[in-house]
Protein backbone atom coordinates (compact mmCIF):
# COMPACT_ATOMS: atom_id res chain seq x y z
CA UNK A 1 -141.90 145.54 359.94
CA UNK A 2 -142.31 142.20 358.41
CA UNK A 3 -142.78 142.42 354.69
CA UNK A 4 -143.75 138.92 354.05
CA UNK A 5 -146.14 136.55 355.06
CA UNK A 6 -145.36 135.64 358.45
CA UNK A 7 -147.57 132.93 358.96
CA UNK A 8 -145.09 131.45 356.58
CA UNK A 9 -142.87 130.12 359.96
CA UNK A 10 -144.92 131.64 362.75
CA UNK A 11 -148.76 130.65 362.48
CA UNK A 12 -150.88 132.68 364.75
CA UNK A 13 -153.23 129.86 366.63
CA UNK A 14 -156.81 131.40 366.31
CA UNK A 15 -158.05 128.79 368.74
CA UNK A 16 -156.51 130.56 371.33
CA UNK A 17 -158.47 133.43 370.66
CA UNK A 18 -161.55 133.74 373.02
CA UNK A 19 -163.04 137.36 371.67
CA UNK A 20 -162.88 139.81 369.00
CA UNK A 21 -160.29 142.35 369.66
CA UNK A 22 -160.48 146.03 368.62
CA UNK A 23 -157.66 147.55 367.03
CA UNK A 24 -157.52 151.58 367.81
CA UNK A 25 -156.85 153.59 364.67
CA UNK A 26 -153.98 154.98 366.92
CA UNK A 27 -152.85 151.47 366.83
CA UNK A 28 -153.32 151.26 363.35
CA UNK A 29 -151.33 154.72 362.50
CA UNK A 30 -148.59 153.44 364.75
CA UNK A 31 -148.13 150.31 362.70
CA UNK A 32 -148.50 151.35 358.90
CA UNK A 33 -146.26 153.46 356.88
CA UNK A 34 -146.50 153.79 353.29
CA UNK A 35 -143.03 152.83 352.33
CA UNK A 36 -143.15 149.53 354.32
CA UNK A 37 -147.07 148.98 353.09
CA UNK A 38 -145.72 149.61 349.44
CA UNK A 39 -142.97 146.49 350.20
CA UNK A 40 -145.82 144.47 351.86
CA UNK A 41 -147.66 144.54 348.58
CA UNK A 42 -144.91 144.07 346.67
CA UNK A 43 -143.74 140.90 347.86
CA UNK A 44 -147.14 139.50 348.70
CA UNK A 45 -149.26 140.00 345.95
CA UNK A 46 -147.49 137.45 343.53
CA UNK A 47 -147.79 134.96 345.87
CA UNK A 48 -151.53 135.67 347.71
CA UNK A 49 -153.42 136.69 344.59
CA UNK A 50 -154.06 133.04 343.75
CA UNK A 51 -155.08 132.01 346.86
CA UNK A 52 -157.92 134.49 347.75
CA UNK A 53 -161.32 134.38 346.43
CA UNK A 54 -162.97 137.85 345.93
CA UNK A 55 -166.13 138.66 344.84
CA UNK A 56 -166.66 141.47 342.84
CA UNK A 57 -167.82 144.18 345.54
CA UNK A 58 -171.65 144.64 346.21
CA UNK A 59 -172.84 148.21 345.80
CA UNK A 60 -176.03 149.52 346.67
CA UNK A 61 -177.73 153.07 346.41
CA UNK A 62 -179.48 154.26 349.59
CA UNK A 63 -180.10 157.57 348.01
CA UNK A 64 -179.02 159.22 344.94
CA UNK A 65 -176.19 160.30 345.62
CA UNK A 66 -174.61 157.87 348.61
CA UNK A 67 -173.44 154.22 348.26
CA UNK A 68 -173.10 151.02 350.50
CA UNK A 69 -170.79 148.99 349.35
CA UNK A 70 -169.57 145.36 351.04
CA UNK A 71 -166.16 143.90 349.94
CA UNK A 72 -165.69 140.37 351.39
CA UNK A 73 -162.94 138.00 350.52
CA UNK A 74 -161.56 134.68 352.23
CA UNK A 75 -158.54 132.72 351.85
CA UNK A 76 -157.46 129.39 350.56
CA UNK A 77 -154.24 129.22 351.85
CA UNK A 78 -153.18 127.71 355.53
CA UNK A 79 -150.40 130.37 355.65
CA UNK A 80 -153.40 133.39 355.49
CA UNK A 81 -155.67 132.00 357.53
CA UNK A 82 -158.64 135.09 357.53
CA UNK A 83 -161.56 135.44 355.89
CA UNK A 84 -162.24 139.06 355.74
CA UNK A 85 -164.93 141.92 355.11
CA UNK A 86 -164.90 145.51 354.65
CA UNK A 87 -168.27 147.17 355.02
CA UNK A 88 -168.32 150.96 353.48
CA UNK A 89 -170.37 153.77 352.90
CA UNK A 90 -170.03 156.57 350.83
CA UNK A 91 -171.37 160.14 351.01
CA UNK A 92 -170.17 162.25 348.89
CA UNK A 93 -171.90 165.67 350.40
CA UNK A 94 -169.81 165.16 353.77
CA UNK A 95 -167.63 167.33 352.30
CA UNK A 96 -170.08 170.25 353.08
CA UNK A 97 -169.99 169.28 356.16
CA UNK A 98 -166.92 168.98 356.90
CA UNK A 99 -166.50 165.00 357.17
CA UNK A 100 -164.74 162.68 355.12
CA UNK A 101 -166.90 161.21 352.24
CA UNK A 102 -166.00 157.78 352.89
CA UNK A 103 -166.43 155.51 356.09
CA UNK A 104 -165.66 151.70 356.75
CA UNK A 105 -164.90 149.15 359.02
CA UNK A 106 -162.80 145.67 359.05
CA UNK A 107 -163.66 142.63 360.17
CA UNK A 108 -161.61 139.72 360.51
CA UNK A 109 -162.20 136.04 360.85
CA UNK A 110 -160.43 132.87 361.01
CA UNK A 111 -160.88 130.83 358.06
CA UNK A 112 -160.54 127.50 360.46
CA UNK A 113 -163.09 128.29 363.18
CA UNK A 114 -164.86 131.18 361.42
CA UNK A 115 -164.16 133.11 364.67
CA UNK A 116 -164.51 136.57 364.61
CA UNK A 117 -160.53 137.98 365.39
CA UNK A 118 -160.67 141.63 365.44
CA UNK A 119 -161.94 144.44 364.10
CA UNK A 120 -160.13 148.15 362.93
CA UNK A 121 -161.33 151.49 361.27
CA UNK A 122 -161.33 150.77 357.65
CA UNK A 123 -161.48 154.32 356.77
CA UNK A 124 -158.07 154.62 357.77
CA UNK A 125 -157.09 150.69 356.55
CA UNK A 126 -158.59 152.00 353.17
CA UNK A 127 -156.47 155.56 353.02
CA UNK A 128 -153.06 153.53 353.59
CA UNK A 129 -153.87 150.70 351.28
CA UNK A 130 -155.30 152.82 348.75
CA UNK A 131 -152.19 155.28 348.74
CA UNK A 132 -149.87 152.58 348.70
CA UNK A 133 -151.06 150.45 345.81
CA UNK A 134 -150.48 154.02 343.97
CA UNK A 135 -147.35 154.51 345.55
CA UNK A 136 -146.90 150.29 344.13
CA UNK A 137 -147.65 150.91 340.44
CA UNK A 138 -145.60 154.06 340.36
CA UNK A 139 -142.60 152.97 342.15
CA UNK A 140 -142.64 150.37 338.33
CA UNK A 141 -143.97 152.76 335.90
CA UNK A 142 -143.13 156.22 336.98
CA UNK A 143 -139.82 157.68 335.61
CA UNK A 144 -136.73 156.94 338.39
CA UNK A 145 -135.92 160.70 337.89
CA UNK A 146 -139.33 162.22 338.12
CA UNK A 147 -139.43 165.65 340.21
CA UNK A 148 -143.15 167.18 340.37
CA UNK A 149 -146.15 165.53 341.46
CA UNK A 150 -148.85 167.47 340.81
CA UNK A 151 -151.79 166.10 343.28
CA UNK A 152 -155.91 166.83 341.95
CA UNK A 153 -158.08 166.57 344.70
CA UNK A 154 -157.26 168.06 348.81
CA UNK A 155 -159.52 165.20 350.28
CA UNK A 156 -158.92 162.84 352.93
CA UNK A 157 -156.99 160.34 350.93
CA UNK A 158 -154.48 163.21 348.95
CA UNK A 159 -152.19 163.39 352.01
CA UNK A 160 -151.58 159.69 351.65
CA UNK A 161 -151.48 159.73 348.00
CA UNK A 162 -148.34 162.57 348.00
CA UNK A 163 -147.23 160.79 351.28
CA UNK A 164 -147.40 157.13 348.98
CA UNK A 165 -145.93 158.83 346.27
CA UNK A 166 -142.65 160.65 347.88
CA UNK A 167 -142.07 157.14 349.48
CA UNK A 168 -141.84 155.12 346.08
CA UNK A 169 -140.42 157.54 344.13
CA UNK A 170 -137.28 159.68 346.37
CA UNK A 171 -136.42 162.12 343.41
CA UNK A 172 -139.42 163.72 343.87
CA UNK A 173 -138.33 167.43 345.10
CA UNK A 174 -141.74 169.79 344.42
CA UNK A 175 -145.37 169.13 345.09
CA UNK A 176 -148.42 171.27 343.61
CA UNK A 177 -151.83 170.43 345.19
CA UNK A 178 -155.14 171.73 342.92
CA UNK A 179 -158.56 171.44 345.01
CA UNK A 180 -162.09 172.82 343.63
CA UNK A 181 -161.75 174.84 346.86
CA UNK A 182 -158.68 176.22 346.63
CA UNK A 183 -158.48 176.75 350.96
CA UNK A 184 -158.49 173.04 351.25
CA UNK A 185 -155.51 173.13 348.80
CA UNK A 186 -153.67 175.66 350.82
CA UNK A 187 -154.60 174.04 353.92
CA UNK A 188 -152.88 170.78 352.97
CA UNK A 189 -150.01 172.20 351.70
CA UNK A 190 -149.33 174.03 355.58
CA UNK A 191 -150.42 170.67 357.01
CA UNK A 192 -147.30 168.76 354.90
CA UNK A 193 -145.23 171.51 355.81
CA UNK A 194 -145.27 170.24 359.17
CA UNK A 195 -146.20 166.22 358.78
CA UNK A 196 -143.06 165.79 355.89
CA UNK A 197 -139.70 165.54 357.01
CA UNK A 198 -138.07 164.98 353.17
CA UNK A 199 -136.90 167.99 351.59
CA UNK A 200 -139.52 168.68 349.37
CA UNK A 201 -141.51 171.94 348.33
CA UNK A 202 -145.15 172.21 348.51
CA UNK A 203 -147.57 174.77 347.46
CA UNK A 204 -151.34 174.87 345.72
CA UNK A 205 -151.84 176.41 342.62
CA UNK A 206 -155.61 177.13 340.75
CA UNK A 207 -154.67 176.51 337.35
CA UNK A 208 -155.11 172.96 336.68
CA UNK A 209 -154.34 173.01 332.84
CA UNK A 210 -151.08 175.05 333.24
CA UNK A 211 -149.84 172.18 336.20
CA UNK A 212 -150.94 169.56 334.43
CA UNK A 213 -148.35 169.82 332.15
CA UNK A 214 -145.73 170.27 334.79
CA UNK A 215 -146.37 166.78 336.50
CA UNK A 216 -143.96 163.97 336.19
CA UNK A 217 -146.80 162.01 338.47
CA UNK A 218 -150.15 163.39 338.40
CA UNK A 219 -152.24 161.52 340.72
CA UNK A 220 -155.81 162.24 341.08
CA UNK A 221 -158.58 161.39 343.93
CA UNK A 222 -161.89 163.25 343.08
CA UNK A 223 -165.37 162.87 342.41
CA UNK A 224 -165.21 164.27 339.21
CA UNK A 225 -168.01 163.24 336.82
CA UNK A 226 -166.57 165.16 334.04
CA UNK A 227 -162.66 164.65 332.85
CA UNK A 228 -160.16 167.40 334.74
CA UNK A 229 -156.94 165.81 333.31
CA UNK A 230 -156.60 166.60 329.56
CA UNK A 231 -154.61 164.47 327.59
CA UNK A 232 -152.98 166.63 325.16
CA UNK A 233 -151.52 168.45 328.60
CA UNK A 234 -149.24 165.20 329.79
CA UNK A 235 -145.80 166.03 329.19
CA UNK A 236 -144.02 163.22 327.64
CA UNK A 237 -142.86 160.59 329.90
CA UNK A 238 -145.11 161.11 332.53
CA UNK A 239 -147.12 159.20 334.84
CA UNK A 240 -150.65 159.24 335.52
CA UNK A 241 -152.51 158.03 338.25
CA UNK A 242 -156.51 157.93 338.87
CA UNK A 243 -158.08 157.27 342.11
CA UNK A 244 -161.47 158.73 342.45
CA UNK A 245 -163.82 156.77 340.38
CA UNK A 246 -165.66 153.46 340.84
CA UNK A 247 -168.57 154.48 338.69
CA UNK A 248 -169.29 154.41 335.00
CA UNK A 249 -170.51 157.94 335.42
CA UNK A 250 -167.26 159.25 337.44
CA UNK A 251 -164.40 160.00 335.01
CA UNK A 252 -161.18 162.64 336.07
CA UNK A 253 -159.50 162.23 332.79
CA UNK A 254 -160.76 162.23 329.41
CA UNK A 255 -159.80 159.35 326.24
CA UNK A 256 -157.08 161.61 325.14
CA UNK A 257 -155.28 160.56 328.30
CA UNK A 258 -155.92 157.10 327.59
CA UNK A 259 -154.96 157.25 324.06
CA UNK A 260 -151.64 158.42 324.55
CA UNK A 261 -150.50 156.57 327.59
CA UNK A 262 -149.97 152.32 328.49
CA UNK A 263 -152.83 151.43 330.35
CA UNK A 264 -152.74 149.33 333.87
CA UNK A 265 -155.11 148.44 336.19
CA UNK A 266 -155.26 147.08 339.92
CA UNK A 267 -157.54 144.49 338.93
CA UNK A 268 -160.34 143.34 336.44
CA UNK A 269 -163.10 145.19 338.20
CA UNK A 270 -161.42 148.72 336.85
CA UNK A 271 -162.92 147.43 333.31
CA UNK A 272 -166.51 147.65 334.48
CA UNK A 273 -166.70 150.04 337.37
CA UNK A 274 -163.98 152.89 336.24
CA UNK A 275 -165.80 155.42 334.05
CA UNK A 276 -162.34 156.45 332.56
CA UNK A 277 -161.71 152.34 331.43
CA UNK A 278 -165.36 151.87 330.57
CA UNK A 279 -165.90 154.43 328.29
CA UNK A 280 -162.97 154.03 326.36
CA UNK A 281 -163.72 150.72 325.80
CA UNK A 282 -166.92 151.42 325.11
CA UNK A 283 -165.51 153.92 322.41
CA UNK A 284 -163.16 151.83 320.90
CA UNK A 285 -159.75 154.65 322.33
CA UNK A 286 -158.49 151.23 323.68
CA UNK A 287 -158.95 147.48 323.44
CA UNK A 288 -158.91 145.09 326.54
CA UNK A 289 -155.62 143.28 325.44
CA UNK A 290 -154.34 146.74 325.31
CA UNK A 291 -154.28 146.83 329.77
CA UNK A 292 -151.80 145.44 331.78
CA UNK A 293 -152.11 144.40 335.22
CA UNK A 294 -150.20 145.56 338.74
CA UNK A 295 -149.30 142.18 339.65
CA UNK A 296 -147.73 140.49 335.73
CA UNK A 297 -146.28 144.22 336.73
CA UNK A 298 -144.62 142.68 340.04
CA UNK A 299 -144.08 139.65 338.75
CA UNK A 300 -142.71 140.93 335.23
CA UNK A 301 -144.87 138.60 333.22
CA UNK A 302 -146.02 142.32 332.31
CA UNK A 303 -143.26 144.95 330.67
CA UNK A 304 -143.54 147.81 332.60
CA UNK A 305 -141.80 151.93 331.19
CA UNK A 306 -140.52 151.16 327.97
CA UNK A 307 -138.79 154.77 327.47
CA UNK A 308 -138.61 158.20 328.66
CA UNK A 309 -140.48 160.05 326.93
CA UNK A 310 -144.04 156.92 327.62
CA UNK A 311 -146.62 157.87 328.75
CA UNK A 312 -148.23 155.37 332.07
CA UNK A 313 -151.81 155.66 332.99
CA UNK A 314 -152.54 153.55 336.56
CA UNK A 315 -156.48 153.16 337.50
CA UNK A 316 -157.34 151.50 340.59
CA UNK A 317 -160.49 150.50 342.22
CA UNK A 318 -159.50 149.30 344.97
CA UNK A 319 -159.88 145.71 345.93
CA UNK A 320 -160.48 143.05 348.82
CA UNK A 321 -156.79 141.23 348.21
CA UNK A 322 -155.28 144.40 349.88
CA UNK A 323 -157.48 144.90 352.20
CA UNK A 324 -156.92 141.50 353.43
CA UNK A 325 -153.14 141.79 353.36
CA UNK A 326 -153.39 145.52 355.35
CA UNK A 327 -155.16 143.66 357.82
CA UNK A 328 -152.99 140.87 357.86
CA UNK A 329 -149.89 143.03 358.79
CA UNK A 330 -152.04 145.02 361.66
CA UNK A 331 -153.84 142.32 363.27
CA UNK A 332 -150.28 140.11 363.50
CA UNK A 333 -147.94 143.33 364.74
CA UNK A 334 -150.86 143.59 367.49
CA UNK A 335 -150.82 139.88 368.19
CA UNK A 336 -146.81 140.22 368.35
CA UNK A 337 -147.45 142.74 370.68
């Protein structure tokens, strides 16, 4: 898979194009895997970043508890010729019924004729890109010799998040997996049993606080409103990464955690949407110069583990530049055919 821009010496022509195609989410599975995602983004973000404009997201409450939200984004280059828009909505009860919380869809245009090109299931674009830019930031911060991930959260997106995780980081031998519901936890762990080919042991546990402390990575994706990661429970040199929130009123790990660890972001939106960012800002636990950013990460404008013993706090929001480039790489492998 090509982990570059490819438009770079093979434009696609979009003129050619004479209506949308639909891209199967079998299609989509068959295409994407997180290790060669985690490359894509690695040696495309430097160099897109620049060139796309992306409005902060547009968010809307259509009832108390569920969310629309609309992330478009459109590109300046000639070599990414898309303009792009991911429609989503959130409802967090699913989960009582059985259904993922979060839905979407992809559409993408050409940013010559403003032709519609395709679109794809961006519940499943949003899993894989989500995962990955995890599976990104702690390929650089998380220790090389790190051995237990300890996953918070049995959702949808945790299978990609360990999946993500095992692909940046190889040492990784033992996974523990904590859910509210501790079946879901247990029912994930059989499900990796199967789906994993490494050589890695999984198995759920109920007590967060005591595997907390056993994490190298702890990587969370909840919908926590109140803080389930405790600071003072990090063992030294360990990395942590947050998922779940994109509210000021969603938080999965409390200012101790932020205190004591190096602070990074995907982007500048985490300052004013992440409850965990916000409110230690707000606070005064952390200052704005103190937060790095994934890409000066990439690109090593940004120092990245200092030590062993460092603590590394990731929070992502998520973001339209991915979204775009995850698109990218499906639309042209189907185009390739």
């Amino acid at each position: 898979m090509a982990s570059t821009l490819s438009q770079v010496n093979n434009p696609i022509n979009h003129t050619s194009v004479t209506s949308p195609i639909f891209i199967t989410t079998e299609f989509l599975h068959s295409v994407l895997s997180h290790r060669s995602l985690i490359q894509h983004f690695y040696t495309s973000l430097p160099t897109v970043s620049p060139t796309l404009h992306t409005p902060i997201r547009q968010s809307y409450a259509v009832s108390p508890s569920s969310s629309l939200l609309l992330m478009p984004s459109w590109s300046s280059s000639p070599f990414l010729p898309y303009i792009g828009i991911k429609l989503i909505t959130y409802f967090p009860g699913n989960s009582m019924l059985n259904l993922p919380g979060i839905h979407a869809s992809y559409v993408l245009f050409s940013s010559t004729t403003g032709q519609t090109l395709a679109s794809m299931d961006g519940t499943v674009l949003t899993l894989y890109r989500t995962a990955c830019v995890s599976g990104l930031a702690s390929k650089i911060l998380a220790r090389d010799d790190s051995k237990v991930l300890v996953m918070v959260g049995a959702g949808a997106l945790a299978p990609h998040l360990i999946k993500a995780h095992l692909a940046a980081k190889p040492s990784l031998a033992k996974v523990i997996i904590w859910n509210r519901t501790m079946k879901k936890a247990a029912d994930l762990v059989e499900k990796l049993r199967v789906e994993c080919t490494e050589k890695v042991c999984f198995e759920s546990n109920d007590n967060l606080e005591e595997i907390i402390g056993l994490g190298d990575i702890v990587s969370c994706a909840t919908n926590a409103d109140r803080p389930l990661v405790k600071g003072e429970k990090l063992k030294p040199g360990a990395h942590l990464d947050l998922v779940g929130s994109f509210k000021e009123t969603m938080r999965e790990c409390d200012d101790e955690a932020i205190r004591r660890g190096r602070v990074f972001v995907d982007n500048e939106a985490a300052l004013v949407e992440a409850g965990e960012i916000v409110g230690a800002l707000e606070r005064g636990v952390i200052d704005k110069k103190d937060v790095g950013y994934l890409v000066e990460l990439i690109k090593g404008d940004e120092a990245g583990r200092r030590d062993s013993r460092e603590i590394t706090v990731f929070k992502s929001v998520g973001s339209a530049i991915v979204d775009m480039l995850a698109a990218q790489l499906v639309y042209e492998h189907y185009m390739k055919g």
